[in-house]
PDB file of N, CA and C in Angstrom:
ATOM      1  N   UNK A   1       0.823  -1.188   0.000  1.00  0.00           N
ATOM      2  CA  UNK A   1       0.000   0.000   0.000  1.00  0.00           C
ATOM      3  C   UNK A   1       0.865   1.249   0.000  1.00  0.00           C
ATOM      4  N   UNK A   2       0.403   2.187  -0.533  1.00  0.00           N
ATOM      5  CA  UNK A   2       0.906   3.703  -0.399  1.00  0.00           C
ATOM      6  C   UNK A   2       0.368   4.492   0.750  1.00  0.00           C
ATOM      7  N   UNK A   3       1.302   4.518   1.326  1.00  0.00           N
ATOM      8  CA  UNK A   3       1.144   5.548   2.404  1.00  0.00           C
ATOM      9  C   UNK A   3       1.159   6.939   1.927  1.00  0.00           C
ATOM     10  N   UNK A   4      -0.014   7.838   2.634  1.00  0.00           N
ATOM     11  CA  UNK A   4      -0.117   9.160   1.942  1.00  0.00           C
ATOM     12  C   UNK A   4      -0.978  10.071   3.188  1.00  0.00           C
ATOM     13  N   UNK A   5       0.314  11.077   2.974  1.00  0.00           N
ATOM     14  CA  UNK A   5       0.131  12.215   4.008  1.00  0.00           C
ATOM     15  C   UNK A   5      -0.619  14.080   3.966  1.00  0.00           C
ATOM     16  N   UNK A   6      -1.466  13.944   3.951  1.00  0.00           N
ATOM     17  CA  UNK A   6      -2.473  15.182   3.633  1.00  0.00           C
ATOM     18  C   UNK A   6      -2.125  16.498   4.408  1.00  0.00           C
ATOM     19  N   UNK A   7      -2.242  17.562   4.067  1.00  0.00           N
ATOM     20  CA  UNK A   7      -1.969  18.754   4.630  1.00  0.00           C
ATOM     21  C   UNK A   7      -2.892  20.152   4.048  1.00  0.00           C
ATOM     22  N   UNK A   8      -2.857  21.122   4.767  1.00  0.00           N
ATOM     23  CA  UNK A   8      -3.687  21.876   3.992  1.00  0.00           C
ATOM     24  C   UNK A   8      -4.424  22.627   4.521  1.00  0.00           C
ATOM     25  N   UNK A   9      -5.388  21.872   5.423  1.00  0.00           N
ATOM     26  CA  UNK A   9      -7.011  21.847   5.363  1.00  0.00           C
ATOM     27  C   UNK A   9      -7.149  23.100   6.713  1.00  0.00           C
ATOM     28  N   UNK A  10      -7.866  23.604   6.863  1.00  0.00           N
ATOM     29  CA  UNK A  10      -8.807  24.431   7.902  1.00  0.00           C
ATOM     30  C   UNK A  10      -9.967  25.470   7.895  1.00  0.00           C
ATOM     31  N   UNK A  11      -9.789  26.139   8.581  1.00  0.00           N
ATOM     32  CA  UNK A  11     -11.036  27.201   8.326  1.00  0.00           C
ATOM     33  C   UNK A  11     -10.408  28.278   7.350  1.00  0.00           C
ATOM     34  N   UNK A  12     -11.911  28.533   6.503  1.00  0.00           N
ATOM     35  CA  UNK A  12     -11.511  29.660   5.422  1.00  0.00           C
ATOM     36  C   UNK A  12     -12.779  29.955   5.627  1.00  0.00           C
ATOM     37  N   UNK A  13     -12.875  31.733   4.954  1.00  0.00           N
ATOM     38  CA  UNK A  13     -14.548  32.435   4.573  1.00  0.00           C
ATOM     39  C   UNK A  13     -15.341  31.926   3.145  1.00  0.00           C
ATOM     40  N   UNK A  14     -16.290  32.130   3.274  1.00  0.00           N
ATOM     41  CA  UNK A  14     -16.975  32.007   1.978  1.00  0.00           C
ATOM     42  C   UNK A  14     -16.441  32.505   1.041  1.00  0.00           C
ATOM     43  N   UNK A  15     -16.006  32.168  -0.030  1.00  0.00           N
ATOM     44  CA  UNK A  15     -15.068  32.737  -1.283  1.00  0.00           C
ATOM     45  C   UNK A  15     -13.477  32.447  -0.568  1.00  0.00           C
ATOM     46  N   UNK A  16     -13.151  32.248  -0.071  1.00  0.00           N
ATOM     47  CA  UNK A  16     -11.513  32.314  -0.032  1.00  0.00           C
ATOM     48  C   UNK A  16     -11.132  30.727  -0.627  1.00  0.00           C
ATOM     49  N   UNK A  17      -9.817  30.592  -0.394  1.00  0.00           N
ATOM     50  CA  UNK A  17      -9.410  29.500  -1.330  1.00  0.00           C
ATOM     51  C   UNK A  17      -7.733  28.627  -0.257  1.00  0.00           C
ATOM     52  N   UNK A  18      -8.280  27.542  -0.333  1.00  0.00           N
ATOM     53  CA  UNK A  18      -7.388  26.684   0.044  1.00  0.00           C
ATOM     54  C   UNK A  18      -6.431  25.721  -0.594  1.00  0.00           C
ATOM     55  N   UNK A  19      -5.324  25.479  -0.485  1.00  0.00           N
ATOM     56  CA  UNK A  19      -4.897  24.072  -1.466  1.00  0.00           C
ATOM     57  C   UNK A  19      -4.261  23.150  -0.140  1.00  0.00           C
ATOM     58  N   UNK A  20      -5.094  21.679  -0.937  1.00  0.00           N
ATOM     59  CA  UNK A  20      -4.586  20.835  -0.128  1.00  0.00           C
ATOM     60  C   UNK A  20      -3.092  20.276  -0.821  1.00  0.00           C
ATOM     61  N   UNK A  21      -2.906  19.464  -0.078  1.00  0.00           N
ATOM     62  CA  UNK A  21      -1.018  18.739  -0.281  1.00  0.00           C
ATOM     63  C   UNK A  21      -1.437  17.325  -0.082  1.00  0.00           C
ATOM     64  N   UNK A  22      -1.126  16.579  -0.798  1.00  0.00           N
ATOM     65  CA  UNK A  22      -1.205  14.874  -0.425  1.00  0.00           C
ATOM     66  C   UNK A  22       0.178  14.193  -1.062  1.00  0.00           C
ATOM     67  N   UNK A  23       0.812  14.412   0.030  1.00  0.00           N
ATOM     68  CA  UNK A  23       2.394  13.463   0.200  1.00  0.00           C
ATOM     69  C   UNK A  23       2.209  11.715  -0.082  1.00  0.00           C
ATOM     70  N   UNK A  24       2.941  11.073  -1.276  1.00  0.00           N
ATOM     71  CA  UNK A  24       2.674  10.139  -1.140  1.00  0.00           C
ATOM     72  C   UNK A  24       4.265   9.185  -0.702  1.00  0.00           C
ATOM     73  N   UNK A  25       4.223   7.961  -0.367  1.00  0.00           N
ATOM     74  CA  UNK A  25       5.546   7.238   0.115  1.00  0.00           C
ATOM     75  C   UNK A  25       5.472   6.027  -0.831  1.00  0.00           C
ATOM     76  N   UNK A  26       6.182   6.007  -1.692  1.00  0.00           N
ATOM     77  CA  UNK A  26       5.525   5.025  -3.335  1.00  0.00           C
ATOM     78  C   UNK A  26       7.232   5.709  -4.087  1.00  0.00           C
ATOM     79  N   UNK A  27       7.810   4.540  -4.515  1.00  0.00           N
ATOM     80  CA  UNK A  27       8.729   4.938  -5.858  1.00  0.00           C
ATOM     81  C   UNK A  27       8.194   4.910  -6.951  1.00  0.00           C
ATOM     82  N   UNK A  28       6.635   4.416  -7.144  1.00  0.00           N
ATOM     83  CA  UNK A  28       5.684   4.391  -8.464  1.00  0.00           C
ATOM     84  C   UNK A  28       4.941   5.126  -7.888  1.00  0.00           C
ATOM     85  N   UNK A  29       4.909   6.545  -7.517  1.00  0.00           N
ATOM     86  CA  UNK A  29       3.693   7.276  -7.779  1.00  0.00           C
ATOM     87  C   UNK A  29       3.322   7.656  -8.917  1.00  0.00           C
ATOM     88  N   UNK A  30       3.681   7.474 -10.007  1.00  0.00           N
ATOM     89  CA  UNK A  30       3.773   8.200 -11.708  1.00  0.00           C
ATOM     90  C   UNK A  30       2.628   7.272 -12.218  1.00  0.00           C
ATOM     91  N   UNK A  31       2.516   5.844 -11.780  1.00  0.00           N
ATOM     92  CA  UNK A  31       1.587   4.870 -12.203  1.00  0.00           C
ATOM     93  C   UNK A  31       0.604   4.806 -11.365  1.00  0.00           C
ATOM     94  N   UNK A  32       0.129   5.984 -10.825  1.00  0.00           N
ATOM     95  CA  UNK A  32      -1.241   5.435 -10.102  1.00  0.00           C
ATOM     96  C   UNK A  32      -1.604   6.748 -10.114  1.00  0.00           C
ATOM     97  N   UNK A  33      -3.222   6.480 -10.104  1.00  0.00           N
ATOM     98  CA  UNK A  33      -4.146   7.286 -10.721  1.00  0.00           C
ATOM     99  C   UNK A  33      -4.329   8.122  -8.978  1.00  0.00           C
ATOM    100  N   UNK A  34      -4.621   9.483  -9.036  1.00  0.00           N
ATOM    101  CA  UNK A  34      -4.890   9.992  -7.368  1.00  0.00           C
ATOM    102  C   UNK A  34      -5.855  10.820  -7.394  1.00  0.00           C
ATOM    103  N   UNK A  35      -6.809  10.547  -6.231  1.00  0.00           N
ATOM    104  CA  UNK A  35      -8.107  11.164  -6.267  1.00  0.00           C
ATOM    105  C   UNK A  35      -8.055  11.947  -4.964  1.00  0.00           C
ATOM    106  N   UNK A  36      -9.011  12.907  -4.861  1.00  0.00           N
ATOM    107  CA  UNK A  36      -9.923  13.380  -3.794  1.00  0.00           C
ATOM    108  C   UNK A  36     -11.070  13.237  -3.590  1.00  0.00           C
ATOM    109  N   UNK A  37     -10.895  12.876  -2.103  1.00  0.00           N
ATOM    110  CA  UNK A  37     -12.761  12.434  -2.072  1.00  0.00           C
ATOM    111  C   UNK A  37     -12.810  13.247  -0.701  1.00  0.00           C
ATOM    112  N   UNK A  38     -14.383  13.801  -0.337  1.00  0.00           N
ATOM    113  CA  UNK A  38     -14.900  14.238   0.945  1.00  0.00           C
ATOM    114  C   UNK A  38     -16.027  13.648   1.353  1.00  0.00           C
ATOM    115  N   UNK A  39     -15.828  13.952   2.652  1.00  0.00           N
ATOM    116  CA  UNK A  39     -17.443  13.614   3.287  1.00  0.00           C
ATOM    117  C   UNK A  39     -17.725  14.759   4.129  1.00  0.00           C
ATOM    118  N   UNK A  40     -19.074  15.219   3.931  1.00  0.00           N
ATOM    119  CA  UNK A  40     -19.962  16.386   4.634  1.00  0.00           C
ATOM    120  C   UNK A  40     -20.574  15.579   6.088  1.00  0.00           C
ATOM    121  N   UNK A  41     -20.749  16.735   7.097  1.00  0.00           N
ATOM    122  CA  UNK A  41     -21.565  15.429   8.038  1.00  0.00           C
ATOM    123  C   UNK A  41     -22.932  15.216   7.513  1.00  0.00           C
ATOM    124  N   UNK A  42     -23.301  14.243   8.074  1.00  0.00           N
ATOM    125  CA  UNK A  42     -24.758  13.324   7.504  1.00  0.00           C
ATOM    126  C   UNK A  42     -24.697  12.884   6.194  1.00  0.00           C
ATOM    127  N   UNK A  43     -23.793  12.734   5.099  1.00  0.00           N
ATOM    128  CA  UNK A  43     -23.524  12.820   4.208  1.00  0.00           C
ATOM    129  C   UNK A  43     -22.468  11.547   3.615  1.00  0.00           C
ATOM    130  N   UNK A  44     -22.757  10.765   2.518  1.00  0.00           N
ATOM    131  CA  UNK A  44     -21.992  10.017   2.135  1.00  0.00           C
ATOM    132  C   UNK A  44     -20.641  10.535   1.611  1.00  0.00           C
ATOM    133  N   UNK A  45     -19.426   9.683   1.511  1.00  0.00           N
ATOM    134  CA  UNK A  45     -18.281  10.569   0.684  1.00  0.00           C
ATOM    135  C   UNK A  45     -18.768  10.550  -0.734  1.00  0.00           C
ATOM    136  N   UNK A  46     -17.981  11.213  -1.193  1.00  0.00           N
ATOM    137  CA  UNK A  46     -17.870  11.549  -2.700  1.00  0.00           C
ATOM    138  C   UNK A  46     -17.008  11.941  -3.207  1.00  0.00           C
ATOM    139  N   UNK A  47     -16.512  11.460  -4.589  1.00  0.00           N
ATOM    140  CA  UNK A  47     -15.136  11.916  -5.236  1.00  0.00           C
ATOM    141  C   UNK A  47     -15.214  13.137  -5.552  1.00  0.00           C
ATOM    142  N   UNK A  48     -14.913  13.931  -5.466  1.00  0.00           N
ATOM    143  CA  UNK A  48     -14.233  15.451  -5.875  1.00  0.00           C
ATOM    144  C   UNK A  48     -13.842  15.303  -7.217  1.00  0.00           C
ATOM    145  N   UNK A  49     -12.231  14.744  -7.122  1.00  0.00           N
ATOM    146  CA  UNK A  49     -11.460  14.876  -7.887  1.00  0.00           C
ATOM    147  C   UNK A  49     -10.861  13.629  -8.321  1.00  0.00           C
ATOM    148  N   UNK A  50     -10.222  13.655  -9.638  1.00  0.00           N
ATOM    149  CA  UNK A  50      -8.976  12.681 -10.207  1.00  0.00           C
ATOM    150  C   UNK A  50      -8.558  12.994 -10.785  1.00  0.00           C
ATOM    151  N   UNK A  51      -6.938  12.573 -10.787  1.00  0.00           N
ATOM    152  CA  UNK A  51      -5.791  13.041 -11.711  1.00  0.00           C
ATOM    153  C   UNK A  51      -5.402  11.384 -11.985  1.00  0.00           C
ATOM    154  N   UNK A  52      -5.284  10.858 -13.217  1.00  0.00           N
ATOM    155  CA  UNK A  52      -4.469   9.527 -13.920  1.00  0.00           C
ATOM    156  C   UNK A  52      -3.149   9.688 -14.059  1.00  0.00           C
ATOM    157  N   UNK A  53      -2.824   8.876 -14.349  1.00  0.00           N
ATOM    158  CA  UNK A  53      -0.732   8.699 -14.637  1.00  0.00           C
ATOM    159  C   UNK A  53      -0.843   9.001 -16.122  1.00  0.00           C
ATOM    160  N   UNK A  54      -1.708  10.122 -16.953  1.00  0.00           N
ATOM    161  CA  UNK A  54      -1.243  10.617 -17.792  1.00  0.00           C
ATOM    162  C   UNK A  54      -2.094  11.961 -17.823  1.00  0.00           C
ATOM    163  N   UNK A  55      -2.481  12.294 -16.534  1.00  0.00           N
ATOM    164  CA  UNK A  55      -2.891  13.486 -16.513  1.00  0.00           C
ATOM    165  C   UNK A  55      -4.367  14.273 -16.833  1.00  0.00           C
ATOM    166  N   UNK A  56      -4.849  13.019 -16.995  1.00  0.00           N
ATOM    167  CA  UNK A  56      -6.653  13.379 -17.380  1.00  0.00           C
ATOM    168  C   UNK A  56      -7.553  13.676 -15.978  1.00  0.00           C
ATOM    169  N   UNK A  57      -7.996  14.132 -16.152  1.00  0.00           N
ATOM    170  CA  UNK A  57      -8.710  14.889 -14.645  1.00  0.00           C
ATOM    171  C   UNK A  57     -10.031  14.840 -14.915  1.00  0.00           C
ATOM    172  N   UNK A  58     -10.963  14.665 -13.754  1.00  0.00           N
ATOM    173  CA  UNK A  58     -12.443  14.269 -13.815  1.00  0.00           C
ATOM    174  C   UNK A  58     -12.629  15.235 -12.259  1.00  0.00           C
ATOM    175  N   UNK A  59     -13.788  15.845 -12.283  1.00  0.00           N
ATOM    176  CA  UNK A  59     -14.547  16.645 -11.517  1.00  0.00           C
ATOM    177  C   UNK A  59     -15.833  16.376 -10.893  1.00  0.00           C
ATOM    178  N   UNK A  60     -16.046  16.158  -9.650  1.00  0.00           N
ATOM    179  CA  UNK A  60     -17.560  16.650  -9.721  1.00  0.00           C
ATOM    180  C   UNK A  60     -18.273  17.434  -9.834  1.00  0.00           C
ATOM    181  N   UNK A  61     -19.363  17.897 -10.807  1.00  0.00           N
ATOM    182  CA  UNK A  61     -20.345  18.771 -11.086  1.00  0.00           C
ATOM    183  C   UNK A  61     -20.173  19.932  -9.916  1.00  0.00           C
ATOM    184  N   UNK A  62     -20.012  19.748  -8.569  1.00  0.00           N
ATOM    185  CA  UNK A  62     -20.345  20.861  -7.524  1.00  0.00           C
ATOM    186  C   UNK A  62     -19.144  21.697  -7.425  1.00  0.00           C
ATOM    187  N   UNK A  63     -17.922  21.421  -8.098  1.00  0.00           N
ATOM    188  CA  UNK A  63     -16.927  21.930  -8.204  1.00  0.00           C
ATOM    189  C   UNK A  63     -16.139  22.421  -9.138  1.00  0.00           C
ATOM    190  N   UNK A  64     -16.683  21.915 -10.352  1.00  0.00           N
ATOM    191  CA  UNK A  64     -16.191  22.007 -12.044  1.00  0.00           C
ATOM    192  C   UNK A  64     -16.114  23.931 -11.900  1.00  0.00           C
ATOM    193  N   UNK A  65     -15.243  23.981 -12.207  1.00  0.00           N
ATOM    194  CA  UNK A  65     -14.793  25.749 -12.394  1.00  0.00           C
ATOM    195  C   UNK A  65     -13.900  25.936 -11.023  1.00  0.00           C
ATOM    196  N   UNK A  66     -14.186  25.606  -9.566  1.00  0.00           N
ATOM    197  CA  UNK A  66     -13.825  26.349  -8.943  1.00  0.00           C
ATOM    198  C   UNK A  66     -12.810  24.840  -8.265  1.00  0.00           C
ATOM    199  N   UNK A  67     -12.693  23.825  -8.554  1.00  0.00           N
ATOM    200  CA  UNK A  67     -11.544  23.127  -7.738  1.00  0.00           C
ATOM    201  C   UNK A  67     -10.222  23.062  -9.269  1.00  0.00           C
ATOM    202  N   UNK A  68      -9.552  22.769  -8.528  1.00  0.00           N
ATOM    203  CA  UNK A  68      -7.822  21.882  -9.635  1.00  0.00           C
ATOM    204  C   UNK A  68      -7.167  20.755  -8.822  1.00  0.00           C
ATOM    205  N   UNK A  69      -7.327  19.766  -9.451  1.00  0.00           N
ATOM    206  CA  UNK A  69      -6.366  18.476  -9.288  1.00  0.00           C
ATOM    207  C   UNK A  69      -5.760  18.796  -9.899  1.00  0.00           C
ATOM    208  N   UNK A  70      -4.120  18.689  -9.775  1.00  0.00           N
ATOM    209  CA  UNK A  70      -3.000  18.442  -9.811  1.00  0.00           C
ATOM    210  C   UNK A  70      -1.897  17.843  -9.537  1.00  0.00           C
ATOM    211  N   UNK A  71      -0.781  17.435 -10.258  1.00  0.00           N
ATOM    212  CA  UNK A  71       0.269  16.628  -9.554  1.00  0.00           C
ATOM    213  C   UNK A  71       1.723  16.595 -10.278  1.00  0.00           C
ATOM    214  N   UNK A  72       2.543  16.104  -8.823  1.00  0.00           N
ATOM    215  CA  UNK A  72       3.962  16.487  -9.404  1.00  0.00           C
ATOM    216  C   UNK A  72       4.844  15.334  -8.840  1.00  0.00           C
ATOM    217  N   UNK A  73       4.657  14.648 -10.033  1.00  0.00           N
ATOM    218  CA  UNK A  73       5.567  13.495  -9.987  1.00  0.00           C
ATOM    219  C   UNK A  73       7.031  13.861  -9.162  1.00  0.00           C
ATOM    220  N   UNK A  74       7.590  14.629  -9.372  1.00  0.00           N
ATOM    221  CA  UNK A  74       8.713  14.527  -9.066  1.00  0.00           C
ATOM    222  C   UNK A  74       8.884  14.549  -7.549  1.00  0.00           C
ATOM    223  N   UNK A  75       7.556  15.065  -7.034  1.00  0.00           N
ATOM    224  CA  UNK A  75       7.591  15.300  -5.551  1.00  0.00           C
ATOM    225  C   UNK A  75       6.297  14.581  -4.966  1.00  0.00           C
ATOM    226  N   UNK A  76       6.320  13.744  -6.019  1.00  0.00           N
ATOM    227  CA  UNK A  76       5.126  12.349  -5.332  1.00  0.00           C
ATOM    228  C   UNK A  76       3.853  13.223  -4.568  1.00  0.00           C
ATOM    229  N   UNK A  77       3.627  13.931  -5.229  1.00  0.00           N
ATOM    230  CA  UNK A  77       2.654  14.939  -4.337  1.00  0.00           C
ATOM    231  C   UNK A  77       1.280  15.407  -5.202  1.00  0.00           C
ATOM    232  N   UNK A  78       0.355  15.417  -4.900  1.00  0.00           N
ATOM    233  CA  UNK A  78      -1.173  15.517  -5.042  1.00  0.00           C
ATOM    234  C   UNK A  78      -1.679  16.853  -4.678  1.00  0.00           C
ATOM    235  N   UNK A  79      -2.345  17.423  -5.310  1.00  0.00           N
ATOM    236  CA  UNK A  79      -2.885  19.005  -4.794  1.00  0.00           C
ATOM    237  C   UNK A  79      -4.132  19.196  -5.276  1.00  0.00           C
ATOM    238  N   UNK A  80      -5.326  20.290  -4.347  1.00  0.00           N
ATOM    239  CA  UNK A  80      -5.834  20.308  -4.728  1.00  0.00           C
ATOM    240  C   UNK A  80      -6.622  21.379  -3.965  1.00  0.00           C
ATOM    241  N   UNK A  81      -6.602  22.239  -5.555  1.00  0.00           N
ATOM    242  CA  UNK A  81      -6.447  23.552  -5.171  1.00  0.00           C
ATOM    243  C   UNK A  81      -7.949  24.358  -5.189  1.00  0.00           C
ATOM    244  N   UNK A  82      -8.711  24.502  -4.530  1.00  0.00           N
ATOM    245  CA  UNK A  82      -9.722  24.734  -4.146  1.00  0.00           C
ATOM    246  C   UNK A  82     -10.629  26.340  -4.098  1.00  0.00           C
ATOM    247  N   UNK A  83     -10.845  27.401  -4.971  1.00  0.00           N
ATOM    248  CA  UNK A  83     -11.451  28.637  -4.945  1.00  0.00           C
ATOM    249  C   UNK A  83     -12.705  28.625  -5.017  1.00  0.00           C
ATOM    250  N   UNK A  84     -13.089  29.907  -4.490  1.00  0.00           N
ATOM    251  CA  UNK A  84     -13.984  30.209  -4.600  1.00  0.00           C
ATOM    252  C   UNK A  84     -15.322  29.521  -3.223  1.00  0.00           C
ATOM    253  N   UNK A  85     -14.652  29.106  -2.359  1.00  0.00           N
ATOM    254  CA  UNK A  85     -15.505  28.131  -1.532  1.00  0.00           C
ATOM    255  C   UNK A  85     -16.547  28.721  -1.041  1.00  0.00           C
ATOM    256  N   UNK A  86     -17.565  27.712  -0.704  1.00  0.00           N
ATOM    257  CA  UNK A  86     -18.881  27.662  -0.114  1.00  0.00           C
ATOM    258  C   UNK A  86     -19.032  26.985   0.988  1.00  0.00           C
ATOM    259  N   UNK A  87     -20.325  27.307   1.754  1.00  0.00           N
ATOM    260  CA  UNK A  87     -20.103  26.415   3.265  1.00  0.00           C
ATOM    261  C   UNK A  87     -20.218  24.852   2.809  1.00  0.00           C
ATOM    262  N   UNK A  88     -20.503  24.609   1.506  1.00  0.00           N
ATOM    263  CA  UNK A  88     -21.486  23.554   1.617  1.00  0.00           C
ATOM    264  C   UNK A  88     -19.860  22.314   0.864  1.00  0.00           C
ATOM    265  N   UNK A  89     -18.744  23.420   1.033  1.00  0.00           N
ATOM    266  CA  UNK A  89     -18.087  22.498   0.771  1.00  0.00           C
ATOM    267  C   UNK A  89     -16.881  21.990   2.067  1.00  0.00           C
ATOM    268  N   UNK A  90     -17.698  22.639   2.733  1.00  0.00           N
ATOM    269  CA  UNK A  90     -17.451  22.062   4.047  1.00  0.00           C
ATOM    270  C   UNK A  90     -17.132  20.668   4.406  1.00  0.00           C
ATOM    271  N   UNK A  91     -16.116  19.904   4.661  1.00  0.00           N
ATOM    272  CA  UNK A  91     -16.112  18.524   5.098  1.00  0.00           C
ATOM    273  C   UNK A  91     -14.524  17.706   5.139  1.00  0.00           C
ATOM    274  N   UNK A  92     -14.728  16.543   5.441  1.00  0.00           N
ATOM    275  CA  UNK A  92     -13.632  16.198   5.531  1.00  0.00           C
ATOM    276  C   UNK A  92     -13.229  15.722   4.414  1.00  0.00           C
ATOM    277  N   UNK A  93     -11.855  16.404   3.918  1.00  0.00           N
ATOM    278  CA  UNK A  93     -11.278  15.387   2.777  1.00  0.00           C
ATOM    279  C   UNK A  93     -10.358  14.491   2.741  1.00  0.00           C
ATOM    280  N   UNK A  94     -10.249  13.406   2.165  1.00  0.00           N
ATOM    281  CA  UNK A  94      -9.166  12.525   1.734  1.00  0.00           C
ATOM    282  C   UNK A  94      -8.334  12.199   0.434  1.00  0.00           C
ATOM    283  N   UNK A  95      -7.412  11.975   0.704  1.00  0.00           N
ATOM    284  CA  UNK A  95      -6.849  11.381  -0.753  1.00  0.00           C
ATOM    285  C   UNK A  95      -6.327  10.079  -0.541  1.00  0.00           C
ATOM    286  N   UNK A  96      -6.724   9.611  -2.329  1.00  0.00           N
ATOM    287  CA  UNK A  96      -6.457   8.492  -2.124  1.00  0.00           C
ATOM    288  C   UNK A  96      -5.861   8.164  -3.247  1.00  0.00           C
ATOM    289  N   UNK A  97      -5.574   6.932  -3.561  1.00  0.00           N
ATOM    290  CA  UNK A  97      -4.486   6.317  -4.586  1.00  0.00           C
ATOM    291  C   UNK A  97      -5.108   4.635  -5.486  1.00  0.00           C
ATOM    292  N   UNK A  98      -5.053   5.026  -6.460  1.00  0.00           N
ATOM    293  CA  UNK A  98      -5.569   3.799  -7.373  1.00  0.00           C
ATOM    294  C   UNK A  98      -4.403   3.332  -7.797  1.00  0.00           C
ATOM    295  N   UNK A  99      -4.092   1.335  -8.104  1.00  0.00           N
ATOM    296  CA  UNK A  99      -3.013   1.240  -8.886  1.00  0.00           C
ATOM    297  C   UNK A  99      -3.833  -0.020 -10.002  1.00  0.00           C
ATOM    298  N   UNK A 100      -3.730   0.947 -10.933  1.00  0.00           N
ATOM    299  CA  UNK A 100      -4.631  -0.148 -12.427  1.00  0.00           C
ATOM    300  C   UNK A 100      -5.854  -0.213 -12.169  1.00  0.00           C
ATOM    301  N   UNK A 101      -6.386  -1.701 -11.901  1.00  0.00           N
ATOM    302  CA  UNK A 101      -7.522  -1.480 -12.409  1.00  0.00           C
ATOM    303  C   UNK A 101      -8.362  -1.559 -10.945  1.00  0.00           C
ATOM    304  N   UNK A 102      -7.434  -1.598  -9.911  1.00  0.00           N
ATOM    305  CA  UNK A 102      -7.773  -1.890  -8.384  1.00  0.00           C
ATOM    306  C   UNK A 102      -8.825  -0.323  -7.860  1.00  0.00           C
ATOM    307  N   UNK A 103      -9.325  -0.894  -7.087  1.00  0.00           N
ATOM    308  CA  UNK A 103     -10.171   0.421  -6.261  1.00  0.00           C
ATOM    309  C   UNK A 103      -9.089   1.476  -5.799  1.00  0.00           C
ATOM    310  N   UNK A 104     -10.037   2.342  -4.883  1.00  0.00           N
ATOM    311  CA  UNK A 104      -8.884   3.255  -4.556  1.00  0.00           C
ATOM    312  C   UNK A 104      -8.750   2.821  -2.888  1.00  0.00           C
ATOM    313  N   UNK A 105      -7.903   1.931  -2.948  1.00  0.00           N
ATOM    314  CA  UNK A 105      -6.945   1.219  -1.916  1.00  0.00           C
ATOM    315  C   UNK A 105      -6.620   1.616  -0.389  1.00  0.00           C
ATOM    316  N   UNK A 106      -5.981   2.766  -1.480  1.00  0.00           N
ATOM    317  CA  UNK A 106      -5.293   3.718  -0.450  1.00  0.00           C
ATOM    318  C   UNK A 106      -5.439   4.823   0.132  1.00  0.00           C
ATOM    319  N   UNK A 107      -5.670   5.645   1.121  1.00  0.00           N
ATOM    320  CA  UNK A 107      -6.614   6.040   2.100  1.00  0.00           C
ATOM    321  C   UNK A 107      -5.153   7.087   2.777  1.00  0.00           C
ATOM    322  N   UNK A 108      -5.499   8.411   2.314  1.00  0.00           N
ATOM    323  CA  UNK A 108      -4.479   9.573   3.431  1.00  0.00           C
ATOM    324  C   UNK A 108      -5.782   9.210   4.873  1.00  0.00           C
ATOM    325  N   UNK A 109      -4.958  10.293   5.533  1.00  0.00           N
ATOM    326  CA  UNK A 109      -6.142  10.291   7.368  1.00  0.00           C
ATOM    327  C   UNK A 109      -7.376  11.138   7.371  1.00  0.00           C
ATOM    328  N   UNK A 110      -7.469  12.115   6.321  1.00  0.00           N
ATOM    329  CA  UNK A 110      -8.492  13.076   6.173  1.00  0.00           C
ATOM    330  C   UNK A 110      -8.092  14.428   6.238  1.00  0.00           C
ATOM    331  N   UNK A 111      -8.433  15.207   6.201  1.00  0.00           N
ATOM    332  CA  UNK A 111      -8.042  16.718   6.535  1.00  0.00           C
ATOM    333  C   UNK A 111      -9.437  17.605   6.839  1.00  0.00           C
ATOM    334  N   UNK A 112      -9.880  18.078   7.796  1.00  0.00           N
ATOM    335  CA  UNK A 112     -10.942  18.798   7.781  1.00  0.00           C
ATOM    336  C   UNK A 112     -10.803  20.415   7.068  1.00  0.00           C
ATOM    337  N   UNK A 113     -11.764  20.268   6.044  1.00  0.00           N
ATOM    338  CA  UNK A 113     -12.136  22.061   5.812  1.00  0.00           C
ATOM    339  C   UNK A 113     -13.243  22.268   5.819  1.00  0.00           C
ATOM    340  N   UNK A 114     -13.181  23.441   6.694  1.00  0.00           N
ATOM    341  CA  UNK A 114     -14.168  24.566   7.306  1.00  0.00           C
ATOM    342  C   UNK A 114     -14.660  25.957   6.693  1.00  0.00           C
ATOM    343  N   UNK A 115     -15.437  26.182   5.851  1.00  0.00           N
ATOM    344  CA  UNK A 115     -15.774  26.967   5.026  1.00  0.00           C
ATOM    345  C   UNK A 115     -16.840  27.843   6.523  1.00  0.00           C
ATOM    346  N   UNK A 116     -16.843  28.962   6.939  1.00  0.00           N
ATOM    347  CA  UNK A 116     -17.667  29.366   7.487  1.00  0.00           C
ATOM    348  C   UNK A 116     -17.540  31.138   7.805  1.00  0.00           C
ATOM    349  N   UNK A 117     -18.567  31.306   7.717  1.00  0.00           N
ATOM    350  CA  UNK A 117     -18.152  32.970   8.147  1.00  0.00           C
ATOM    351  C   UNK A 117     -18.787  33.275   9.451  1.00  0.00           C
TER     352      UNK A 117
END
């Protein structure tokens, strides 16, 4: 498994903008696909984001314009850069790590963000 270390996250106002960091511990991070997912309370998770090992990126609808997945191989690192926020994107996020055709496996600890004024 890939171990992966999240950073980032806390309170921001309505409209301000955060980027998360997801450290991964992998000499193949280049071959695995890395997502963001959150969970709201009362609320199931949901993927956010994905970045593939050739760079194609997928969004969810509640974020298309105002999030960016990104990544930098060279520093095994995951980002995800977040404007324009709302309360409602309030919640805890994770990142996680796909390798082929496997689920997403691998599981950072979460990071809470706090959208509130």
């Amino acid at each position: 498994q890939v171990q992966l270390v999240e950073s980032g996250g806390g309170l921001v106002q309505p409209g301000g903008s955060l980027r998360l960091s997801c450290a991964a511990s992998t000499s193949f991070f280049s071959l695995y696909t890395m997502g963001w997912y959150r969970q709201a309370p009362g609320k199931q998770r949901e993927l956010v984001a994905a970045i593939t090992t050739v760079g194609s990126t997928n969004y969810a609808d509640s974020v298309k314009g105002r999030f960016t997945i990104s990544r930098d191989n060279a520093k095994n690192t995951v980002y995800l850069q977040m404007n324009s926020l709302k309360p409602e994107d309030t919640a805890v996020y994770y990142c996680a790590a796909r390798y082929r055709s496997l689920d997403f496996g691998s599981w950072g600890q979460g990071t809470q963000v706090t959208v509130f004024s």
